[in-house]
Protein backbone atom coordinates (compact mmCIF):
# COMPACT_ATOMS: atom_id res chain seq x y z
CA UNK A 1 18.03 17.17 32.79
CA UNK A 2 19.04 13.64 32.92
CA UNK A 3 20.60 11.41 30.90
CA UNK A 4 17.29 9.89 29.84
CA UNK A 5 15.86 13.01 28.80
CA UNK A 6 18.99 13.79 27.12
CA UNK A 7 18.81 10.96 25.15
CA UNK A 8 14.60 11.53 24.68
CA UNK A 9 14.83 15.19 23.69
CA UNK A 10 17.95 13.65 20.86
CA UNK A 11 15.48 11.15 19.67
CA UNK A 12 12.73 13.19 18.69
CA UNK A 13 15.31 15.97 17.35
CA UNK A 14 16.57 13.28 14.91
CA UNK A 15 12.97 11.84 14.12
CA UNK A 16 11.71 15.50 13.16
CA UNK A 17 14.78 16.22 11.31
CA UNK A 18 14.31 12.77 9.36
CA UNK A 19 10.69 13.47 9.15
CA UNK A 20 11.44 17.07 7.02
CA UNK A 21 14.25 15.58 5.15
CA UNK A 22 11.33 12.67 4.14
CA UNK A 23 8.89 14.87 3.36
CA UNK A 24 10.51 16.39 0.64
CA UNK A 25 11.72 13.58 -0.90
CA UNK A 26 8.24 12.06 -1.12
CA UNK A 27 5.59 14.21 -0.60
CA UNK A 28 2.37 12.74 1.42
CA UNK A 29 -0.82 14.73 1.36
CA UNK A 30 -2.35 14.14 5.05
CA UNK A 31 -5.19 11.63 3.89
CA UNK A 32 -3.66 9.16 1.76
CA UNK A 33 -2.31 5.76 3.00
CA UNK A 34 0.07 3.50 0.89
CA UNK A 35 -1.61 0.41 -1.29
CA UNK A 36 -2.06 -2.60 0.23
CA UNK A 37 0.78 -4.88 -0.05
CA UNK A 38 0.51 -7.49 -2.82
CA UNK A 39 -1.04 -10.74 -1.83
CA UNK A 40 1.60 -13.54 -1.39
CA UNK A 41 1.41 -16.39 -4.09
């Protein structure tokens, strides 16, 4: 493997790892999507 796909294969480790520790700190059910950001005044 090279050091590129070392450094790939980390990556998405981390970002799945991140991604569990997320989820259960704030639950998201599949189909939702965040509010709109306020309008600026």
């Amino acid at each position: 493997m090279s050091e590129f796909e070392d450094v790939l294969a980390e990556t998405r480790e981390v970002a799945e790892r991140t991604e569990r520790q997320m989820r259960q700190v704030l639950p998201i059910r599949p189909h939702t999507r965040p509010a709109p950001a306020p309008a600026p005044r």
